[in-house]
Each structure stands twice: as structure tokens, then as C-alpha cells.
Protein backbone atom coordinates (compact mmCIF):
# COMPACT_ATOMS: atom_id res chain seq x y z
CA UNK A 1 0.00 0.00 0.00
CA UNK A 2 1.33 3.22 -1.15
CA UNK A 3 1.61 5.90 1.18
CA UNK A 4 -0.61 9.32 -0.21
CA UNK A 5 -0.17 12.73 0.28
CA UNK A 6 -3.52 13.52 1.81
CA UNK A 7 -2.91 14.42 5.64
CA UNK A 8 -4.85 11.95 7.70
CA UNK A 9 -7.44 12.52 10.35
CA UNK A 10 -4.83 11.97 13.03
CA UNK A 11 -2.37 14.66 11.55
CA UNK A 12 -5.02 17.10 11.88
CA UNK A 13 -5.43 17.12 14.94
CA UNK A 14 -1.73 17.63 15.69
CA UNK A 15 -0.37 19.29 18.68
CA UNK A 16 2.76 21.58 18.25
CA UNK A 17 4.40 18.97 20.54
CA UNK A 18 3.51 15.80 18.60
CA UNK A 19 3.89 17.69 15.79
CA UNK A 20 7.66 18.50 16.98
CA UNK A 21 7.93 15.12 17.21
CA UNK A 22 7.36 13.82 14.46
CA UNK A 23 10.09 13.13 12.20
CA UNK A 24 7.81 13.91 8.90
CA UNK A 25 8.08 17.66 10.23
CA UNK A 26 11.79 18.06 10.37
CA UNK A 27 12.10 16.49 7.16
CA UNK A 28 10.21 18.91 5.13
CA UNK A 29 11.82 21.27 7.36
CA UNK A 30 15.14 20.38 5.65
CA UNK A 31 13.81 19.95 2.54
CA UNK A 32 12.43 23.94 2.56
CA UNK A 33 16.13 24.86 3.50
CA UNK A 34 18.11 22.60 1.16
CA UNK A 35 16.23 22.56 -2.05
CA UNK A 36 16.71 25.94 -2.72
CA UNK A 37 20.76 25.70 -4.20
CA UNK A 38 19.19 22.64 -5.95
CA UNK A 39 16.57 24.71 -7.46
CA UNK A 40 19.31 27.18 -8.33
CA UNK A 41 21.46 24.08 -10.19
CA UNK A 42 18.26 23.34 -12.39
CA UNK A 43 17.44 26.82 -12.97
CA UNK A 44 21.28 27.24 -14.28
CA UNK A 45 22.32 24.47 -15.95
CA UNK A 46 18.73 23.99 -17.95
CA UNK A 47 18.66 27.67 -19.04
CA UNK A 48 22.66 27.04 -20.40
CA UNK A 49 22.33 23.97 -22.32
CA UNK A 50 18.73 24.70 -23.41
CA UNK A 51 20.04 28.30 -24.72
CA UNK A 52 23.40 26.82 -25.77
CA UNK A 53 21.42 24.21 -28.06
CA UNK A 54 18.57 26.34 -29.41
CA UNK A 55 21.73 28.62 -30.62
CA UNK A 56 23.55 25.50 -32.30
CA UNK A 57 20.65 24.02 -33.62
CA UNK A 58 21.49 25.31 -37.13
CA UNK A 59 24.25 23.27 -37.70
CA UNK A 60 22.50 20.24 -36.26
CA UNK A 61 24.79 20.09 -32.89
CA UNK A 62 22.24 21.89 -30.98
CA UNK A 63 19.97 18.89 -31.42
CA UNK A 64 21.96 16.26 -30.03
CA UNK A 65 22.03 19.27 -27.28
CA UNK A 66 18.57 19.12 -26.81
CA UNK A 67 18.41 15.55 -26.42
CA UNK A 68 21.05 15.17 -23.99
CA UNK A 69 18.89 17.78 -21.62
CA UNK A 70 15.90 16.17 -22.38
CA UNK A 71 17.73 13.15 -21.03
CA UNK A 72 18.85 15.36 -18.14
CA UNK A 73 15.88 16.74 -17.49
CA UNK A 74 13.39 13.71 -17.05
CA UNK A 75 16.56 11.92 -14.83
CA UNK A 76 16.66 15.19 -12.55
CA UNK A 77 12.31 14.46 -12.59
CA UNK A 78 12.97 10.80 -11.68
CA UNK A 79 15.22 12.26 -8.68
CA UNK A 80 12.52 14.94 -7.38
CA UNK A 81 10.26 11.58 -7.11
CA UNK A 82 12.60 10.09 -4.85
CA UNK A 83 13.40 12.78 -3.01
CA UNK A 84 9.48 13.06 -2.41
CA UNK A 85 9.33 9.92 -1.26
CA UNK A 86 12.14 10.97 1.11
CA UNK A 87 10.59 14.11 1.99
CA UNK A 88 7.11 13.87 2.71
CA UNK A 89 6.86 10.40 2.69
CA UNK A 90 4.89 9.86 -0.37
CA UNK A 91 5.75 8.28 -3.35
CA UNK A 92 5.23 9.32 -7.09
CA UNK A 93 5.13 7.29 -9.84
CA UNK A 94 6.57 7.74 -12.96
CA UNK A 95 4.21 8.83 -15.81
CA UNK A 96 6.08 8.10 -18.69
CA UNK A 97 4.68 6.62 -21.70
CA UNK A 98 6.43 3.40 -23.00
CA UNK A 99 10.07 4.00 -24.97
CA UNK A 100 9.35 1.76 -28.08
CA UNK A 101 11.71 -1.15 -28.13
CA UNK A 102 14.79 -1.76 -30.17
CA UNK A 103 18.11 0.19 -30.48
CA UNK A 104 17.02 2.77 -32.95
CA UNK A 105 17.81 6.43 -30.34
CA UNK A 106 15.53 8.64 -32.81
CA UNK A 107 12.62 6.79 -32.15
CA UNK A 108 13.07 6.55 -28.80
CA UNK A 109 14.09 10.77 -28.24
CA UNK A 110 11.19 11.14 -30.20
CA UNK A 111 8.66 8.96 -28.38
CA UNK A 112 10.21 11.25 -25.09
CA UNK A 113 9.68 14.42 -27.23
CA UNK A 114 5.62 13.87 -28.16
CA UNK A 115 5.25 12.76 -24.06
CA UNK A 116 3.65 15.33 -22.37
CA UNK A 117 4.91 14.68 -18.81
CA UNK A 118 8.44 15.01 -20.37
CA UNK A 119 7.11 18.63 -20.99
CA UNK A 120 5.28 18.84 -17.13
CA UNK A 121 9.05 17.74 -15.62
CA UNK A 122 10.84 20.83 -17.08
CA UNK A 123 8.01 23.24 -15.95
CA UNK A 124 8.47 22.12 -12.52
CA UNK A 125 12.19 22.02 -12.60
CA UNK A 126 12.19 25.33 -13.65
CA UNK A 127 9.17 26.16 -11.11
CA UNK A 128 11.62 24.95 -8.54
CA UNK A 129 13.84 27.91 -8.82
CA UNK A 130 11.44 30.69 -7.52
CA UNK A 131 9.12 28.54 -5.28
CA UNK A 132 12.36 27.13 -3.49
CA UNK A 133 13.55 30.76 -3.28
CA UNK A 134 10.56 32.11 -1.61
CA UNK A 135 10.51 28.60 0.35
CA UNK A 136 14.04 29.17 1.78
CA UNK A 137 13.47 32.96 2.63
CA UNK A 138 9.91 32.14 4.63
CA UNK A 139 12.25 29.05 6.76
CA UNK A 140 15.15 30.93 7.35
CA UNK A 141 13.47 34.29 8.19
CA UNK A 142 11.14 32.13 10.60
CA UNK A 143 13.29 29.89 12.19
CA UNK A 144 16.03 32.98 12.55
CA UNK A 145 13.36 35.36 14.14
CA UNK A 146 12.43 32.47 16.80
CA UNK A 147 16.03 31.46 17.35
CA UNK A 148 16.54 35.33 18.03
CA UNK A 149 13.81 35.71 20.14
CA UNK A 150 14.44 32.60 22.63
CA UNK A 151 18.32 33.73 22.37
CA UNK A 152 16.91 37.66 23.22
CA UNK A 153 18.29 37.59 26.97
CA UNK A 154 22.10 36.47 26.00
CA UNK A 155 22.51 38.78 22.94
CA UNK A 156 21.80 41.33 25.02
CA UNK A 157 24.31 41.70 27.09
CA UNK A 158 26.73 41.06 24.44
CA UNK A 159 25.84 44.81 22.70
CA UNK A 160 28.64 46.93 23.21
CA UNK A 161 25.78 50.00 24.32
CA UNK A 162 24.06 47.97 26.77
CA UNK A 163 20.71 47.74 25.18
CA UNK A 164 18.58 46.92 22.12
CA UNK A 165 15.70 47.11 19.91
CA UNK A 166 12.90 45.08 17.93
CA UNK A 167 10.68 46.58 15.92
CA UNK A 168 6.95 45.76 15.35
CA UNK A 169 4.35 47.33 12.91
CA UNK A 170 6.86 50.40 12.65
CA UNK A 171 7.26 51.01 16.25
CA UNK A 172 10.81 50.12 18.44
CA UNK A 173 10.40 48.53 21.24
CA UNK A 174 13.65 49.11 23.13
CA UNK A 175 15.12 46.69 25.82
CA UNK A 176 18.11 47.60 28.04
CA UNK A 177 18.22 44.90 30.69
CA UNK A 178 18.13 41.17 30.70
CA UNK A 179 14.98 40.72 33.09
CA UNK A 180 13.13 43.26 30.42
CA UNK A 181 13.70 40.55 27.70
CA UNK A 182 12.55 37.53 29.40
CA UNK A 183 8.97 37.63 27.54
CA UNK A 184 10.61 37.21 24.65
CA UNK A 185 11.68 33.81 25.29
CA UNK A 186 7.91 32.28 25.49
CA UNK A 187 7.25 34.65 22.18
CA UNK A 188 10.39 32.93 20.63
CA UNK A 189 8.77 29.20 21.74
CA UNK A 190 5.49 30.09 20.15
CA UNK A 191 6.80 31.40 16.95
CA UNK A 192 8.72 28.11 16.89
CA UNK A 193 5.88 25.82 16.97
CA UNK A 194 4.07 28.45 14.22
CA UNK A 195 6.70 27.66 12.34
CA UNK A 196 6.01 23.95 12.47
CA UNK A 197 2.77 24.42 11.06
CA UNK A 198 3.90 26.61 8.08
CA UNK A 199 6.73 24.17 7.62
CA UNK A 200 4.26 21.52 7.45
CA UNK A 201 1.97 23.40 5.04
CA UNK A 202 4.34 24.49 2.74
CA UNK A 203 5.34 21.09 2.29
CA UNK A 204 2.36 20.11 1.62
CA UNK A 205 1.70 22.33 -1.22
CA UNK A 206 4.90 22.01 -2.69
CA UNK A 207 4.26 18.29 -2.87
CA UNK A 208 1.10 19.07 -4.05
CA UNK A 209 2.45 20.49 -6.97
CA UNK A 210 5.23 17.86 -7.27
CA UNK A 211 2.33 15.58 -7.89
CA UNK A 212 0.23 17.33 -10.33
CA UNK A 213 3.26 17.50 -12.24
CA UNK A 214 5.31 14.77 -11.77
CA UNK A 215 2.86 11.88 -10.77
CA UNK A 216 0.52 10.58 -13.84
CA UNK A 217 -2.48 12.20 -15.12
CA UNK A 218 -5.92 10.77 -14.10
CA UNK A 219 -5.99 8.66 -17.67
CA UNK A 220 -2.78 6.76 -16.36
CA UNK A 221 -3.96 6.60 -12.90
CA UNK A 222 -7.56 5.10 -14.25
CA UNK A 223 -5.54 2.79 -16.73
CA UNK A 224 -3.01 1.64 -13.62
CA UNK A 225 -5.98 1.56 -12.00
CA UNK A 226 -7.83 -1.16 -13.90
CA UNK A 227 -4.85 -3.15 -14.54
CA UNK A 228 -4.73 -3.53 -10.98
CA UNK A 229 -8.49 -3.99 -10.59
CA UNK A 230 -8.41 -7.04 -13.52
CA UNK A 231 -5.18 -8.25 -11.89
CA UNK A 232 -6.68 -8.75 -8.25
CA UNK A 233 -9.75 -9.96 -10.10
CA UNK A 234 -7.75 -13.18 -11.33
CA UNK A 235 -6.02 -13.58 -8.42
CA UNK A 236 -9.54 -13.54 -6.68
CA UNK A 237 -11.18 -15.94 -9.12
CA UNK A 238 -7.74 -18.32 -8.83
CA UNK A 239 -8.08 -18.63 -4.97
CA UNK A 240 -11.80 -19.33 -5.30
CA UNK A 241 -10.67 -22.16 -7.67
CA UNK A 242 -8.14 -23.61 -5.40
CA UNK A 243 -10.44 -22.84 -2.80
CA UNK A 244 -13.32 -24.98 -3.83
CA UNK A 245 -10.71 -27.69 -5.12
CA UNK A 246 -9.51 -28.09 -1.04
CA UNK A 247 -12.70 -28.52 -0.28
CA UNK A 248 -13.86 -31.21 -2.97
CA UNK A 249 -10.08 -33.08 -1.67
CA UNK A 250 -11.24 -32.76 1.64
CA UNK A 251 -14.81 -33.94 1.58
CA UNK A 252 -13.16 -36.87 -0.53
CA UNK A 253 -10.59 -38.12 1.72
CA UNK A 254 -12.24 -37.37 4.86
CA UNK A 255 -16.10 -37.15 5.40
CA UNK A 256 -16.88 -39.34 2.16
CA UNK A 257 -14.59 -42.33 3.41
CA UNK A 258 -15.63 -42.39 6.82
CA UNK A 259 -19.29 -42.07 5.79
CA UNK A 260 -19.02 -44.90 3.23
CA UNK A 261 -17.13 -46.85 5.34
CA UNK A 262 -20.43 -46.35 8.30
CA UNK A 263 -22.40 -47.25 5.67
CA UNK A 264 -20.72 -50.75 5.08
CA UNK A 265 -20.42 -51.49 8.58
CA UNK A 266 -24.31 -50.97 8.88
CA UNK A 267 -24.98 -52.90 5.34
CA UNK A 268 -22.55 -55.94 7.45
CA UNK A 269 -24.15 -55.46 10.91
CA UNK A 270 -27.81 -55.99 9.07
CA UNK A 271 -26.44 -59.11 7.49
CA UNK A 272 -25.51 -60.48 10.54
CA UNK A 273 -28.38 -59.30 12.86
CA UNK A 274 -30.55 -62.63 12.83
CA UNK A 275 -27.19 -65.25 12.82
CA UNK A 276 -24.76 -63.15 15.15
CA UNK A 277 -26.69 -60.40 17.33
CA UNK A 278 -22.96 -59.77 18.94
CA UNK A 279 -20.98 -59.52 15.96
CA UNK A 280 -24.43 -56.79 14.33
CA UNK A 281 -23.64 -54.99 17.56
CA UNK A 282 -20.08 -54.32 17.48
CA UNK A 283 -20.32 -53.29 14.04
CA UNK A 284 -22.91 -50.79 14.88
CA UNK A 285 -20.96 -49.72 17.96
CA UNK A 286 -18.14 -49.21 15.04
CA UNK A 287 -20.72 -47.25 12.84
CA UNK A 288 -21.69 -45.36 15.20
CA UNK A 289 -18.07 -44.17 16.32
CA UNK A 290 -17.40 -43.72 12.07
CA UNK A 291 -20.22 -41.49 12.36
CA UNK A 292 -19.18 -39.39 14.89
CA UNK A 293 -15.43 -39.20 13.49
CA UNK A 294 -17.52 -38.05 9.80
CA UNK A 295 -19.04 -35.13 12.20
CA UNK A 296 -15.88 -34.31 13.36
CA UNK A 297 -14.82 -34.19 9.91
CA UNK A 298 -17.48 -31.99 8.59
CA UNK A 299 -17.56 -29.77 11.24
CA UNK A 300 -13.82 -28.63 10.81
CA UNK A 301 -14.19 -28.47 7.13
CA UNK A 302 -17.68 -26.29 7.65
CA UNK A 303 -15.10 -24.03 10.30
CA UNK A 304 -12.57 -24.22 7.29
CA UNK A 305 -14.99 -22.33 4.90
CA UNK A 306 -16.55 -19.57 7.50
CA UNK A 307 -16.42 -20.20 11.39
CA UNK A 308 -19.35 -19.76 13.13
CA UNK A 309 -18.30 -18.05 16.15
CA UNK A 310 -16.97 -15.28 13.48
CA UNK A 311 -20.52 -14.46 11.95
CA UNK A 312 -21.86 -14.94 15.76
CA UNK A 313 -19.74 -13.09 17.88
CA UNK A 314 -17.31 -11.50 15.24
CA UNK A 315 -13.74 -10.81 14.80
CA UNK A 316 -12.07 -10.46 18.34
CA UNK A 317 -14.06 -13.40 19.53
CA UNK A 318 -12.92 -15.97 16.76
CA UNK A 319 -8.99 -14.97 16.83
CA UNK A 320 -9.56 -15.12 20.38
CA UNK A 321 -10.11 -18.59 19.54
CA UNK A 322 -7.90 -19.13 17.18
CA UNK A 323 -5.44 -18.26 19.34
CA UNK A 324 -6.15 -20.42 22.09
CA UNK A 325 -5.43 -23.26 19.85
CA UNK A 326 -2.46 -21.97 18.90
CA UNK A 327 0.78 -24.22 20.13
CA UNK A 328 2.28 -20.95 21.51
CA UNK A 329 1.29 -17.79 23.33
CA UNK A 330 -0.51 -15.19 21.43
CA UNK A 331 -1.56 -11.79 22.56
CA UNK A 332 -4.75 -10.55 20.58
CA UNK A 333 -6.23 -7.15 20.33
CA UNK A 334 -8.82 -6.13 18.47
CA UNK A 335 -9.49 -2.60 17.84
CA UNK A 336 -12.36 -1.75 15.54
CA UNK A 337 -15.07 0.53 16.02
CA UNK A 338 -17.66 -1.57 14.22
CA UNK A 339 -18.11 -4.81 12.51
CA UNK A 340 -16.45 -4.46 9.04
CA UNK A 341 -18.06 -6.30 5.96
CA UNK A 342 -18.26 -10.19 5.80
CA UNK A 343 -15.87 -10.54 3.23
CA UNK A 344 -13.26 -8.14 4.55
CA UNK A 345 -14.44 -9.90 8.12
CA UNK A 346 -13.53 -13.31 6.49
CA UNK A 347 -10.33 -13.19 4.70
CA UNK A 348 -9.05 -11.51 7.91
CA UNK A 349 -9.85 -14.49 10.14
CA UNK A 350 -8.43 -16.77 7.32
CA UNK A 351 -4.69 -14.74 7.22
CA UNK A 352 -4.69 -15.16 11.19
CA UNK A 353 -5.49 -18.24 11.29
CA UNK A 354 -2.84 -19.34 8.59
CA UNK A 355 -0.13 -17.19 10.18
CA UNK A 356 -0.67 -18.88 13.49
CA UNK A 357 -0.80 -22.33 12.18
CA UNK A 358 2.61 -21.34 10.37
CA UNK A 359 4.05 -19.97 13.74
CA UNK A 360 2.76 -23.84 15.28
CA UNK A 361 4.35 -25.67 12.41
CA UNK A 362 7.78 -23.96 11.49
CA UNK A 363 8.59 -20.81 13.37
CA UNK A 364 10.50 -21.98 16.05
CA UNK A 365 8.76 -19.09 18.13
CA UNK A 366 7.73 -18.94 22.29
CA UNK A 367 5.50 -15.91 21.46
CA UNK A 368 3.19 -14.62 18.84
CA UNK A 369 0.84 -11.05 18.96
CA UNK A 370 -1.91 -10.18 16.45
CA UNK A 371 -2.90 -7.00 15.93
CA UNK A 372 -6.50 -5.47 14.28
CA UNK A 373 -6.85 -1.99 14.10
CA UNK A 374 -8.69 0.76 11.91
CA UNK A 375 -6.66 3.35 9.82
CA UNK A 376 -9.27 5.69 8.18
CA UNK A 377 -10.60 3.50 5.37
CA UNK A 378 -8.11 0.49 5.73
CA UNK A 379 -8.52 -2.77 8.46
CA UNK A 380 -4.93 -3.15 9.30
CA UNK A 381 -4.13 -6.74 10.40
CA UNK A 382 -0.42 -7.83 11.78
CA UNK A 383 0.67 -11.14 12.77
CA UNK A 384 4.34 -11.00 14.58
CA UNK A 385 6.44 -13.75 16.03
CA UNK A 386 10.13 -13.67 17.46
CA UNK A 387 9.92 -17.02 16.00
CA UNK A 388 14.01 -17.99 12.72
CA UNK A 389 12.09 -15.65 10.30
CA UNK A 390 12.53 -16.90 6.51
CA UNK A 391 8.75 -17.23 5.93
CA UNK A 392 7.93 -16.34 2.06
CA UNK A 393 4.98 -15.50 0.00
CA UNK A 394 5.95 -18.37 -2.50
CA UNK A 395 3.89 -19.42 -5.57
CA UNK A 396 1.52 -22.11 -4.61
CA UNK A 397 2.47 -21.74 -0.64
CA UNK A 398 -0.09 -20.49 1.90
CA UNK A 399 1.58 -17.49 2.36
CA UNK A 400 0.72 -16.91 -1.63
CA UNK A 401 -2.46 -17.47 -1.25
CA UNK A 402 -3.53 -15.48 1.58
CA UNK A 403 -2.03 -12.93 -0.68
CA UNK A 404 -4.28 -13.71 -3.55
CA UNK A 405 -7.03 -13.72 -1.19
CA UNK A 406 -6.22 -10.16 -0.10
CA UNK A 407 -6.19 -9.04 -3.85
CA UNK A 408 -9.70 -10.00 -4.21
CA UNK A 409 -10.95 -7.41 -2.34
CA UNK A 410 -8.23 -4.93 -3.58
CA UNK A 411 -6.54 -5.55 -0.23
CA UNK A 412 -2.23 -5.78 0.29
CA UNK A 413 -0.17 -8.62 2.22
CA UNK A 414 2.91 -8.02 2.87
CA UNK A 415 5.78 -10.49 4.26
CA UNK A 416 8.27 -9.03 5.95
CA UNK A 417 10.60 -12.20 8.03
CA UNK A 418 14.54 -11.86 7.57
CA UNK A 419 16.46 -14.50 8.66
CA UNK A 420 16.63 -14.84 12.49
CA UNK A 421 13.23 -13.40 12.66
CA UNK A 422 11.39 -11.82 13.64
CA UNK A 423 8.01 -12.55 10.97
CA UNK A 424 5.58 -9.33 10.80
CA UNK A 425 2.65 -10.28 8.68
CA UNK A 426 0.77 -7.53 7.47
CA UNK A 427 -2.69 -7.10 5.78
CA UNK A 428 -4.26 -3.82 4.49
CA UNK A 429 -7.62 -4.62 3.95
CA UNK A 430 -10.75 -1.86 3.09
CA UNK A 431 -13.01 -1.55 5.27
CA UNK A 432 -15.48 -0.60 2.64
CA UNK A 433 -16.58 -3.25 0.21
């Protein structure tokens, strides 16, 4: 799951100190301060070879000039992605139409030169230039006046006359003694955690505009879009398929032998019910236990396809359960504020209860947590163990097809277990569906 730019309900409601805690905020905070000499390189070096090339172009070495900075241009794009990504924590993808294939370099500058996000890049590298200007001026003139402020008592006594000045709305204030400057410190404080907020917001627009004209157009994103949507839409029908095939192997080598097997013992136990009452009874005694075994049977397979207890008593109850089966101990918390749809409901259970049967069978681990929670419009479910790690999401394992079970519903598994462990399992699943 890709993070987006949109500031979540949580952010919003950001104190100054959580918000000075959060390493997002410093971030941009650097980013306002350092981008502008960057901006300052584009600005430069686009505006020489651009100008040097349109001037050559006559005698045909200008256009291998304007290749090599369109070249430059959509690399230095590619960069301002990742340094997004690095940024504000977002990630934009590249919009690029496909280079046609082949070694043939005319075709493929061209194919760059008809794009029109090639054309978007350079307006926002060379947007870069005045908005990281006016970005750096706002950050440093901000973060100088608070530093000043707080630092009001100790520059004072360094002035050689004794006493200084600030000046608001065209009036001096004038300050000749340390004690007279100790409001200032609270002022400087206050203007600091302002300055968080306008840090934050700033960054927010500029990455704003880094998407609009960096990221792909709303064409790509529907075509990305359905690609995805017919992609999960295989992978949905596929695990129905293998689905329904576990079952049909199940009810075959389990409930159908044991109930044909009853039946025979009945079929011999009538046969001998007039010539040997004792020998009819112990067969029936046998039936009866086949029968009971068949039960058994179908009753696991029934809790294979959709427990009970979960459309009962819901989610926390039936990993509660789950759990107490498990071989080691699990810690389970649930925190949802309502019931989310059956199928979102379901395939959750079904990735717990494979992750814990994997932590029983080959983890190694003495302790295991799951983890349910709500993040806006996403039911966020983590399995962890401290268990040797090396679990993979391999083609045909179980792993796989909790995976392909998530994609049905447009949902994300991720498998994150280095060697030595520790295993997080995680599955972003919408809580809308």
C-alpha cells in the first residue's frame, strides 16, 4: 500500500508537541532549507544547455544538445520523485509513456519528445527555482526570528551600548536589561511551533504540486488503475478455484470415506443381525463411532470455509479462539469501532489463522501477537512472532495465497521475516466493500 499525500485525520489534529515530534516535520523542514541551491542548479544548468542548443541548432549540434537535456531533465524528474518519497513520505510514480523497443535512439528521443509529462518535468524544474527561493526565505526568516527571540536575553548583554531594539508594525520597542527581555523567550517558543505548522503546510503544497506534475495524469492513474483492478480480479477468481478444489479433496478423503465406510459397517451389521446379534452390535458400535469421526470431519471443514463463532460473535471473539489453539502464546487485540463487511471480516480471520498455524508448524517461536486496528478506510491486520524468520509469499504456498485472497478485495499482504526473525505479517484490507 502506497503511502498518499492527503494528511490523515490523526495529523489534523496535531499538537505543536507531537507535531515536533514527528520526524515527517523536520524532514520537510530540511527539505524547505536545502532545495533551494538545488533549485538554483536546475534553474542554471537547464537555461545554459537549453540556450546553448537552441543557438547551435542550425548546424544540427544543438539537437543532439537538446536531447542530452531532455535526457537530463526527465533523470533530474525521476530524482525529485525520490526525493518526495524521502521528503514527505509519499511516493510518485513515474508517468512516462512506453520507450518503443529496439536500439534505434531517434525513435526513442522522439517517443520522449511527443510525451507530455516530459514537458510537465521541465516546468516544474524550472518552477523549482522561484518557489524554493521564496521557500528558503519564509524558513530561514522564521526559524532565525524564533532562534533570536528565545536567544533575546544572551545577545543582550553582548551589545557593546548595553541595550537593544525590535521593531513591530513600525514602532521600536527598546530593551536595556536582561529581566526586560525575558517575555521574549515564550514569544520565541510560540513562533517556533508556528513555524512547524507553516513548515508543514508548505510542504504540503509544494508536494502538491510535485504531484500534479510529476505523478501521472488521471488517464494513467484510471488505466493503472484497472490493470490492478483485472489483476486482483484473477487472483480472486484463482483462490476461489483452489479454494473450492480443497474442499472437494477434503470432503473426498475425509467425510466421504468415513461415511461410506459407516455405511458398510451398517450394510454388514444388518447381514448379521438374525445369525450373530454380537458380531451386528459391534459393528454398529463401530458405525456409530465412524459417524461421529464423519461429524468431526465436517464440522472442521464447515469451520474451514466460515467459522461460526466469526458471523456470531465477530472478529475479536474468533482470533480469540484461534489463538487459544495456537501451540504458543498469542496476545490478541482487536481494535475496531464496528463490525467491518463479511468478506473483509472473512479473509481476515483466514490470514490469522494461517499465520498462526505457520508460527505452530515452522517458526520456532515462544510468542506470537496479532494486531487489528482501523486506519481511516483500511482494516490493518499484523501477525508477529520472534519465532528464525525466513517465511515467504511463495507461488503455490499459503503465504501466496492469503495474498491472492487479499487481492480479491483490492486488499495488500505483505511479508516481511529476515532470517533470524522476527516474521511481521501484514494485511491492508478496506473496510469498505
Amino acid at each position: 500500500m502506497n503511502t498518499t499525500l492527503e494528511m490523515t485525520s490523526s495529523q489534523r489534529r496535531f499538537g505543536p508537541l507531537r507535531l515536533a515530534r514527528e520526524s515527517l516535520t523536520w524532514r520537510s523542514a530540511a527539505y524547505l532549507l536545502l532545495h533551494f541551491p538545488l533549485g538554483v542548479t536546475y534553474f542554471v544548468g537547464l537555461v545554459t544547455l537549453l540556450s546553448v542548443s537552441a543557438g547551435t541548432v542550425v548546424i544540427w549540434v544543438g539537437v543532439l544538445g537538446l536531447a542530452l537535456a531532455m535526457i537530463l531533465w526527465r533523470l533530474a524528474a525521476r530524482f525529485e520523485r525520490r526525493l518526495m518519497k524521502a521528503a514527505f513520505g509519499f511516493e510518485i510514480t513515474d508517468p512516462y509513456r512506453p520507450l518503443p523497443a529496439g536500439g534505434n535512439l531517434f525513435k526513442k528521443w522522439r517517443a520522449m519528445a511527443v510525451d507530455p509529462a516530459t514537458w510537465k518535468d521541465l516546468l516544474y524544474l524550472f518552477l523549482v527555482f522561484p518557489l524554493g527561493t521564496a521557500e528558503f526565505a519564509l524558513s530561514v526568516g522564521l526559524w532565525s526570528a524564533s532562534a533570536a527571540l528565545v536567544a533575546m536575553p544572551l545577545t543582550i548583554n553582548w551589545q557593546d551600548a548595553g541595550f537593544m531594539y525590535i521593531t513591530l508594525g513600525g514602532h521600536q520597542i527598546w530593551f536595556d536589561n536582561t529581566i526586560a527581555t525575558l517575555p521574549a523567550i515564550p514569544l520565541g517558543i510560540a513562533l517556533g511551533f508556528v513555524t512547524l505548522y507553516v513548515v508543514r503546510g508548505v510542504g504540503y503544497a509544494h508536494g502538491s504540486l510535485a504531484r500534479y506534475l510529476l505523478g501521472p495524469n488521471e488517464n494513467q492513474k484510471l488505466r493503472a488503475r484497472t490493470a490492478q483492478l483485472q489483476a486482483s480480479r484473477a487472483r480472486g477468481v484463482d483462490a476461489a478455484e483452489a479454494e473450492r478444489r480443497r474442499i472437494e479433496r477434503d470432503l473426498h478423503d475425509g467425510a466421504q470415506q468415513q461415511l461410506l465406510a459407516v455405511a458398510m459397517d451398517l450394510g454388514r451389521a444388518r447381514a448379521k443381525l438374525e445369525t450373530d446379534p454380537a458380531g451386528a452390535e459391534e459393528l454398529i458400535q463401530q458405525a456409530h463411532a465412524g459417524a461421529k469421526e464423519a461429524i468431526a470431519e465436517l464440522r472442521n471443514l464447515a469451520r474451514g470455509i466460515y467459522p461460526a463463532i466469526l458471523t456470531d460473535r465477530g472478529l475479536d471473539a474468533a482470533i480469540s479462539a484461534v489463538a487459544a489453539r495456537t501451540q504458543v502464546p498469542v496476545s490478541v487485540e482487536v481494535d475496531l469501532p464496528t463490525r467491518p463487511p463479511a468478506a473483509v471480516e472473512s479473509i481476515a480471520y483466514f490470514i490469522v489463522s494461517e499465520a498462526l498455524t505457520n508460527v505452530s508448524k515452522y517458526a520456532r517461536a515462544t510468542r506470537a501477537s496479532v494486531r487489528v486496528t482501523r486506519d481511516q478506510n483500511w482494516i490493518v491486520v499484523e501477525v508477529s512472532d520472534n519465532g528464525v524468520g525466513g517465511a515467504a509469499a511463495e507461488a503455490g504456498g499459503g503465504l501466496a495465497g492469503l495474498a491472492d485472497r487479499a487481492a480479491g478485495i483490492d486488499g495488500i499482504l505483505t511479508v516481511n521475516s529476515p532470517a533470524g526473525g522476527p516474521t511481521v505479517i501484514r494485511a491492508d484490507l478496506p473496510a469498505v466493500w
